[in-house]
Each structure stands twice: as structure tokens, then as C-alpha cells.
Protein backbone atom coordinates (compact mmCIF):
# COMPACT_ATOMS: atom_id res chain seq x y z
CA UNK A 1 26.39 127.02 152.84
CA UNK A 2 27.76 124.01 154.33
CA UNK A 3 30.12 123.39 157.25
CA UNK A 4 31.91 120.91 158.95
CA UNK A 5 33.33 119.56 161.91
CA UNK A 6 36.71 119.43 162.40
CA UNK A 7 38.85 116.64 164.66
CA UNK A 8 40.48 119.62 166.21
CA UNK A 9 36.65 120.72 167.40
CA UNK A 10 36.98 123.78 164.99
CA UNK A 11 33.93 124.11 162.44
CA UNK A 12 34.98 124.98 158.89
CA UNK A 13 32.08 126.76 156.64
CA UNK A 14 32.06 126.37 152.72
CA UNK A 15 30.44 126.54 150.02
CA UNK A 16 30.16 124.08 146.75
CA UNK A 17 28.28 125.19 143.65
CA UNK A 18 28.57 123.85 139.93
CA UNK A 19 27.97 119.52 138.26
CA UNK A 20 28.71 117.30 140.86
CA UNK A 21 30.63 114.72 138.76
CA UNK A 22 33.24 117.98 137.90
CA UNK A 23 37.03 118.19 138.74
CA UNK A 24 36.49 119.84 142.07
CA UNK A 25 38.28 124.41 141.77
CA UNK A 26 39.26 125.02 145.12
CA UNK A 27 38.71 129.10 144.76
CA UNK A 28 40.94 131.12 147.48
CA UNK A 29 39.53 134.49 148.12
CA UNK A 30 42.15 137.74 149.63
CA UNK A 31 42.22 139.26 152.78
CA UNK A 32 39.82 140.21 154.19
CA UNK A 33 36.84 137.54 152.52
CA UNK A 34 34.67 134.90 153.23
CA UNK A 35 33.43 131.88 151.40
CA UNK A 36 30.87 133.50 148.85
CA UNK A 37 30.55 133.06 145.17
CA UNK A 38 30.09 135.81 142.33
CA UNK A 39 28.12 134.19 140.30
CA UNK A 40 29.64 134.54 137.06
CA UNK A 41 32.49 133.04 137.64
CA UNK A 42 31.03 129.90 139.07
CA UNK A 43 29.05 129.69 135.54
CA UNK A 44 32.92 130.12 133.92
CA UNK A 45 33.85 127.35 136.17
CA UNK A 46 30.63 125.19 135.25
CA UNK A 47 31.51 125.57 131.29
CA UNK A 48 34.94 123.91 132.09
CA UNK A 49 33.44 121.10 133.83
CA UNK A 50 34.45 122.34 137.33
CA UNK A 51 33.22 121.99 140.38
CA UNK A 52 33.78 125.41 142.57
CA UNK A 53 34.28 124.99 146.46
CA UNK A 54 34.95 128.01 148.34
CA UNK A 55 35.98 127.89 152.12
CA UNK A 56 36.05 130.76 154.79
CA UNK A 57 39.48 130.36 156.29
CA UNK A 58 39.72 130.60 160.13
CA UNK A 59 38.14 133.00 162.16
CA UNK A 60 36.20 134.34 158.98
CA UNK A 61 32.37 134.35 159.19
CA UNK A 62 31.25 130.80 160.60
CA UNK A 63 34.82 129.19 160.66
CA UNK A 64 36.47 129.15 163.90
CA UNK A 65 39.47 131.38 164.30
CA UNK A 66 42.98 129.50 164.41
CA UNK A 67 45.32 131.67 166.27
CA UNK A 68 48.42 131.27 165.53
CA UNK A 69 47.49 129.30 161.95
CA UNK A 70 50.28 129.43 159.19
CA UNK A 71 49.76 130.22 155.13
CA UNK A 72 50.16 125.90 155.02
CA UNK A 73 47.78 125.35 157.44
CA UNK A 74 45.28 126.11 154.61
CA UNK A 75 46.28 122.77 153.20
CA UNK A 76 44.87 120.78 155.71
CA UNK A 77 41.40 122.48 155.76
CA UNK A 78 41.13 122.06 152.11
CA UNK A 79 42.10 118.24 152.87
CA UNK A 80 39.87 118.23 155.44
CA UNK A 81 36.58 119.47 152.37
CA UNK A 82 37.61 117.79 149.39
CA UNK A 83 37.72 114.62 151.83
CA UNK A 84 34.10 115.50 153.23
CA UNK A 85 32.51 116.02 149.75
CA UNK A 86 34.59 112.85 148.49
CA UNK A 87 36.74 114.29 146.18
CA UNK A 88 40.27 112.66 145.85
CA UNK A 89 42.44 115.70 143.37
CA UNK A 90 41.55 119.36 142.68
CA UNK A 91 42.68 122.49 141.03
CA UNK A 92 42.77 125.56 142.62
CA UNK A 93 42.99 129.30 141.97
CA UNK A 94 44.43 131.88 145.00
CA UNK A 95 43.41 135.61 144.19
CA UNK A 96 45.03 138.43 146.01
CA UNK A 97 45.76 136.96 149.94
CA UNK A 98 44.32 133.62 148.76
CA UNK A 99 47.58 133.45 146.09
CA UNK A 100 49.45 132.02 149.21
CA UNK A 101 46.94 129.62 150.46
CA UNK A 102 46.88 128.45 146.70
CA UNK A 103 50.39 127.70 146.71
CA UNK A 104 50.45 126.16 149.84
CA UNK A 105 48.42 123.21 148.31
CA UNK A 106 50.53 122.82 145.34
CA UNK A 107 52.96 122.55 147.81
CA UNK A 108 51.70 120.33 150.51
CA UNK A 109 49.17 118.66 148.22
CA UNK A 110 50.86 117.42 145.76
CA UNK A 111 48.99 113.71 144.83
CA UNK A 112 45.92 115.71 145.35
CA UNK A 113 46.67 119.04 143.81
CA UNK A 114 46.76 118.91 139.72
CA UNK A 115 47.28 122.52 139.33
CA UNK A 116 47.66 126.04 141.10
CA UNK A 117 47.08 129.62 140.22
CA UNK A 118 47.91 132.47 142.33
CA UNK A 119 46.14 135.93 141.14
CA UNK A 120 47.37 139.08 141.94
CA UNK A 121 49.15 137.22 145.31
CA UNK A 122 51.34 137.97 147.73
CA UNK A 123 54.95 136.94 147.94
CA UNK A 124 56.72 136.06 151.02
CA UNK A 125 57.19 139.17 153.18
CA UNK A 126 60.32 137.19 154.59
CA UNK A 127 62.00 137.50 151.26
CA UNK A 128 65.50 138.96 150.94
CA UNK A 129 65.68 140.39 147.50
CA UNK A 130 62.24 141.74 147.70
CA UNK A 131 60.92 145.41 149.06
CA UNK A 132 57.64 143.93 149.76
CA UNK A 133 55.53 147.34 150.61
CA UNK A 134 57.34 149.28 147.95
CA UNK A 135 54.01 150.36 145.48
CA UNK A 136 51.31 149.58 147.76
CA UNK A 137 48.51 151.82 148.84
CA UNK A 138 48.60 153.83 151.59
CA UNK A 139 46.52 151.53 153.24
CA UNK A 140 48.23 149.17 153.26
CA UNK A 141 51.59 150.14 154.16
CA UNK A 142 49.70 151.22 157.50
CA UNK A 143 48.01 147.78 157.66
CA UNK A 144 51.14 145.62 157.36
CA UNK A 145 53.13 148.52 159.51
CA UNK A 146 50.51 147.38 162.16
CA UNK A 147 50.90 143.36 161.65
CA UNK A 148 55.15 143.76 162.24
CA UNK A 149 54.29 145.60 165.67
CA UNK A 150 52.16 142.52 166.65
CA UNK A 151 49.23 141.07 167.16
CA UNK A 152 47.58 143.98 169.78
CA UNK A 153 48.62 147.01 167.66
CA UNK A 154 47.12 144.99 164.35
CA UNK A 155 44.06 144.30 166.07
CA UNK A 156 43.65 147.97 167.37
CA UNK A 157 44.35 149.17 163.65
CA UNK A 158 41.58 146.89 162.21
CA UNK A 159 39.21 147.36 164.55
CA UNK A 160 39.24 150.47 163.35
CA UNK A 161 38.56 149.91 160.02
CA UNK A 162 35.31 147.60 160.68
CA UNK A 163 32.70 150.36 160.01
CA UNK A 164 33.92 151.09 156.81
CA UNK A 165 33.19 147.38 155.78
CA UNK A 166 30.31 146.02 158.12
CA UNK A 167 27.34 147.75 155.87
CA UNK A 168 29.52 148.32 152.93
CA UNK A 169 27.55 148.48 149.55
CA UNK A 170 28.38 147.89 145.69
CA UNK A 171 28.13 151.31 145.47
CA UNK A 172 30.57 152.58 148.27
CA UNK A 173 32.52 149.66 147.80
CA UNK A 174 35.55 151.27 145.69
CA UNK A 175 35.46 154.11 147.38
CA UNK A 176 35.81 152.12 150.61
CA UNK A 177 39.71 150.63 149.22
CA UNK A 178 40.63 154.10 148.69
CA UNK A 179 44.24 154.28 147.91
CA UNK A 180 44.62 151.16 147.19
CA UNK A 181 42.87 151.01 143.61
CA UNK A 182 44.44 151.87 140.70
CA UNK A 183 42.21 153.24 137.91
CA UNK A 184 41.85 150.61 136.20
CA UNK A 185 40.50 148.40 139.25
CA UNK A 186 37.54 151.49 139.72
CA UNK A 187 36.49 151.01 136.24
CA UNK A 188 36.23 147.30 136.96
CA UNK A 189 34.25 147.59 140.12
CA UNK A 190 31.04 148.17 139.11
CA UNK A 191 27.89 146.53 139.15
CA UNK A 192 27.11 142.98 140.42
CA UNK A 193 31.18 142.37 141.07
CA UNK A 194 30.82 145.45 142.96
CA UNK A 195 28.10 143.78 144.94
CA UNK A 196 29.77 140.35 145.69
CA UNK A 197 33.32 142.42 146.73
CA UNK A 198 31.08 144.09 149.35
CA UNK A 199 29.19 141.00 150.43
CA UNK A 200 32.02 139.20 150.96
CA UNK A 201 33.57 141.75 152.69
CA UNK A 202 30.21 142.09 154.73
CA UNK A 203 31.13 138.67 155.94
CA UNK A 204 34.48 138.59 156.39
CA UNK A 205 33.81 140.90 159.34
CA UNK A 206 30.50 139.22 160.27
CA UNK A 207 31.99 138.09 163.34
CA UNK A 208 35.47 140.51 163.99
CA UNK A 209 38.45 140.76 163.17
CA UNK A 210 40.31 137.42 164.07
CA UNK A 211 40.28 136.09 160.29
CA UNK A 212 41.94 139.67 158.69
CA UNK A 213 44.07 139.91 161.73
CA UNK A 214 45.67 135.76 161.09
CA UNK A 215 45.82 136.08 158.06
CA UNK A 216 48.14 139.35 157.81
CA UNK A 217 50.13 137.61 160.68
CA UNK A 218 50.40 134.58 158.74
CA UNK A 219 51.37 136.98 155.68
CA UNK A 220 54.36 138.18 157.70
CA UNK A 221 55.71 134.73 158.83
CA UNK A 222 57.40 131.63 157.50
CA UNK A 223 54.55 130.21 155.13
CA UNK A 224 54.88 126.60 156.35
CA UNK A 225 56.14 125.16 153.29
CA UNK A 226 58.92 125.48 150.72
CA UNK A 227 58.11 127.48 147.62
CA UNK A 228 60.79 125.94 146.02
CA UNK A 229 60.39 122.52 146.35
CA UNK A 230 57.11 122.62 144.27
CA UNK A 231 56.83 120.03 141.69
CA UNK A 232 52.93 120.39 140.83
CA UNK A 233 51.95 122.87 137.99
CA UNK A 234 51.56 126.23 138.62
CA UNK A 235 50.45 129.36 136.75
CA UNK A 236 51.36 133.41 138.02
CA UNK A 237 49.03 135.93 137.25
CA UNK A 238 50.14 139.53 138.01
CA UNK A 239 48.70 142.89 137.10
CA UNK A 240 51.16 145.86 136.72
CA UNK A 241 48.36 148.20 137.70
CA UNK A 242 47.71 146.50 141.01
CA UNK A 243 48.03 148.68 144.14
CA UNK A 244 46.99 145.94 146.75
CA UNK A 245 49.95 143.50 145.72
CA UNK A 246 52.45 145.45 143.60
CA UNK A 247 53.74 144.27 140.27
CA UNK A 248 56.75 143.34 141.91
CA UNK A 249 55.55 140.04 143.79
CA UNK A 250 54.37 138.64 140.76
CA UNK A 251 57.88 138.80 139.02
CA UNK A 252 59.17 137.89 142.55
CA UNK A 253 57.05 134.90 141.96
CA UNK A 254 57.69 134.13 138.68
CA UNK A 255 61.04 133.71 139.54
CA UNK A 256 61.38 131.62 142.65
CA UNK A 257 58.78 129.10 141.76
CA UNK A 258 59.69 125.75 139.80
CA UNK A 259 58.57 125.60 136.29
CA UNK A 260 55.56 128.50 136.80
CA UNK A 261 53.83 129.94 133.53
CA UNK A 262 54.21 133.38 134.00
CA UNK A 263 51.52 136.12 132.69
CA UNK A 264 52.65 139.66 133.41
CA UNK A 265 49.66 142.00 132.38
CA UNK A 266 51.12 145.67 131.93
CA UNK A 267 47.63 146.96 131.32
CA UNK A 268 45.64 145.28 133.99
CA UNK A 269 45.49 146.02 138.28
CA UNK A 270 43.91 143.62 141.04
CA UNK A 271 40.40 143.25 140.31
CA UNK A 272 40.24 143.68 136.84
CA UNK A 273 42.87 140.93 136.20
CA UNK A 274 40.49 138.11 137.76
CA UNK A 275 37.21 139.57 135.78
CA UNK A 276 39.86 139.64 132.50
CA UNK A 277 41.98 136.40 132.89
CA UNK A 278 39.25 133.78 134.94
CA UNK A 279 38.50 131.89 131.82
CA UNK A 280 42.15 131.58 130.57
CA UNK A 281 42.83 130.87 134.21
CA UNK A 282 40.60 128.01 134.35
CA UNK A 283 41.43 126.98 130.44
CA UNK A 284 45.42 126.91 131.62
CA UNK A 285 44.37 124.59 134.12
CA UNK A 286 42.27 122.10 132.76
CA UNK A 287 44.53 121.46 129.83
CA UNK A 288 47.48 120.73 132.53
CA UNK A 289 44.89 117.51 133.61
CA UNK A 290 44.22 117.36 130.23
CA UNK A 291 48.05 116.32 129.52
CA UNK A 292 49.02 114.69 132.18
């Protein structure tokens, strides 16, 4: 674990794993998460080449909240890394609430960023021809209910929620998301991805709420950037199982960003799309630096 200082006197925490001559893989994680690795996939990564960098977005674990940060504010933290570790371009992969932080560095980053991948991610809630809770969990629909009433009613609602994920273990973990797991995702979450979903989300609410609470606010507001105007490469990855981020934002996706290679996986939810697709993921990727 690494972190750094920011000009802005926040501290940023990360963490970099895999051969230190590789194509840095920015890796987004959802909401809530924190910068830690399951180990498997950094080894995926490694066999590509890559060089993995996760970072704990503001107000998660050790980085200092940001109130008031946008979905393109991600852009400039990521900046802020690849510039500390001396890394000029990157790839990167969003899963789940990380898809938008993805995008927003195709977006914003685009001499730097050679490729993007949102996972199971969010679309914008501000769009007009999509129902954005229709075939979420119960969860939430109560969650993102919370986030339109504001900031105080959000932060009631997840304080709430904090037991449930302060001492949460592999073992409780799925039953922990209840509605919002599909069948498919419960036979996926088992064993040690089990155990990294709960120590991340262990650490996400290490210190509070401010970093869940930000980043559903930033969900709900103007992204900071225009999806539309993206000219670097970018790949959507959507399970039709997938209770957390319906079906329905990845076609919403497909659709309204330039030039994206779209996989639509009828069979697959959120989890078990990333522990399916990683490697083709990462393969999609590499051959876009590849031909360039």
C-alpha cells in the first residue's frame, strides 16, 4: 500500500502489484470498495504483461474524502498515480460503480488512456431514455431513493447499513447483498473471491461512510465529461443476470458511446461476469495497443 500527496493537501492511497516494465491496468472497483487486489486477477493481469494499480477513490479507507467530487474528477487522481509511479499511457477496466470512473478517463485522458472497459457499470442516472432503477434490487432502489433526497437522508440510510459490512466475512458476504444477487452471482461468490469482496468491503467502510455516500451523489449528477465525445477505445461488458446494474445500462451504453465493442452476456450477472470475462477483458485490450 502506497499513498500520496496531493497539491490539493488530500492524500490518495493505492496499490501497484505485477512487472514493473508492464503497460500500467488502472483497475476501478464499485461502490462501496477500496483499493485491494484479488489475487487472481492480478496474476491474469501479470500473464498479459500488465501492470495493475488500484486506487481508493475519495473518502474510501486512507484517501481523503472529496465532497462534492464528480465521476471526472477520477481522472485527475489517476493522473495524479500514473504520474507518481512514472507511467506516461494506461489501460483501464471500471467494474460495477468503477464503470463510470473508467469512462471518465477514456474521456478526459485521452493521450494517456489506450483503452477502457466498463464491467457491469452504471449509466448516467441523468439519462432521458433510460428507467435507471427499473430491475435493481431492493436495495438498491432504497439506496439511490436516499441519494435523490440528498446528502443528509443518504448518509442516515448508509449509516445504517455499516454493521452489515464492517466485520463482514467470505462466508456472510452474499448473504450480506441480499436482494441484489441474482443466482448466478451466489454461485460465483464463493471461496477466496468471496473473501476479497468482503475485505474490500471491510475497507471501504474502514473509516465511514463519506466514500459510498460521494460516490452515489456523484452517480446521480452530471458526470463531468461528455460520453459522447469519446474518441479512445472502449469495450461494454454487461451481464443480463445482474441485479446491482440492470441489463439495461449496458445496452444504454452500448448505444450512446462512440465506436464501443459491445458484449451482452444473457447467461451471466455482476460478479460472475468479471470472474468469466477478466481475461478476454484484458486480451480485448492489449490487442487495441497492439494495433494501434
Amino acid at each position: 500500500m502506497a499513498n500520496l500527496s496531493l497539491a490539493d493537501g488530500r492524500t490518495l492511497e493505492y496499490l501497484v502489484a505485477g512487472p514493473a516494465d508492464g503497460m500500467p491496468l488502472v483497475l476501478h472497483s464499485g461502490t462501496p470498495s477500496a483499493a485491494r487486489f484479488h489475487d487472481p486477477m492480478v496474476a491474469t493481469a501479470t500473464k498479459h504483461g500488465l501492470r495493475t494499480i488500484a486506487i481508493s477513490r475519495p473518502g474510501y479507507a486512507g484517501s481523503t474524502a472529496q465532497p462534492g467530487r464528480t465521476v471526472g474528477s477520477a481522472a485527475l487522481d489517476v493522473a495524479a498515480v500514473l504520474d507518481a509511479i512514472g507511467a506516461s499511457q494506461f489501460l483501464t477496466v471500471g467494474w460495477s460503480g468503477g464503470g463510470p470512473h473508467a469512462l471518465a478517463c477514456a474521456a478526459l485522458l485521452p493521450e494517456r488512456c489506450l483503452g477502457a472497459a466498463t464491467v457491469a457499470g452504471v449509466a448516467p442516472y441523468t439519462a432521458a431514455d433510460l428507467d435507471w432503477l427499473a430491475g435493481m434490487g431492493a436495495e438498491n432502489i432504497e439506496e439511490f431513493g436516499a441519494a435523490v433526497a440528498g446528502s443528509v437522508p443518504l448518509g442516515d440510510y448508509l449509516t445504517a447499513q455499516l454493521p452489515a459490512l464492517t466485520d463482514v466475512t467470505g462466508d456472510q458476504v452474499a448473504d450480506s447483498l441480499g436482494d441484489l444477487i441474482s443466482d448466478v452471482d451466489r454461485r460465483a461468490l464463493t471461496g477466496d473471491f468471496a473473501d476479497f469482496m468482503a475485505t474490500a468491503f471491510r475497507a471501504a467502510v474502514s473509516t465511514g461512510i463519506n466514500g459510498w455516500r460521494d460516490d452515489d451523489l456523484a452517480f446521480i449528477e452530471e458526470w463531468g465529461f461528455d460520453l459522447t465525445a469519446i474518441t479512445t477505445p472502449v469495450a461494454v461488458w454487461q451481464g443480463e443476470q445482474d441485479r446491482m446494474v440492470p441489463y439495461a445500462h449496458g445496452r444504454w451504453l452500448a448505444t450512446h458511446v462512440p465506436g464501443a465493442t459491445v458484449h451482452l452476456e444473457p447467461a451471466e450477472g455482476h460478479l460472475s461476469l468479471m470472474l468469466l470475462a477478466f481475461d478476454a477483458i484484458l486480451g480485448e485490450l492489449k490487442g487495441w495497443v497492439s494495433s494501434r
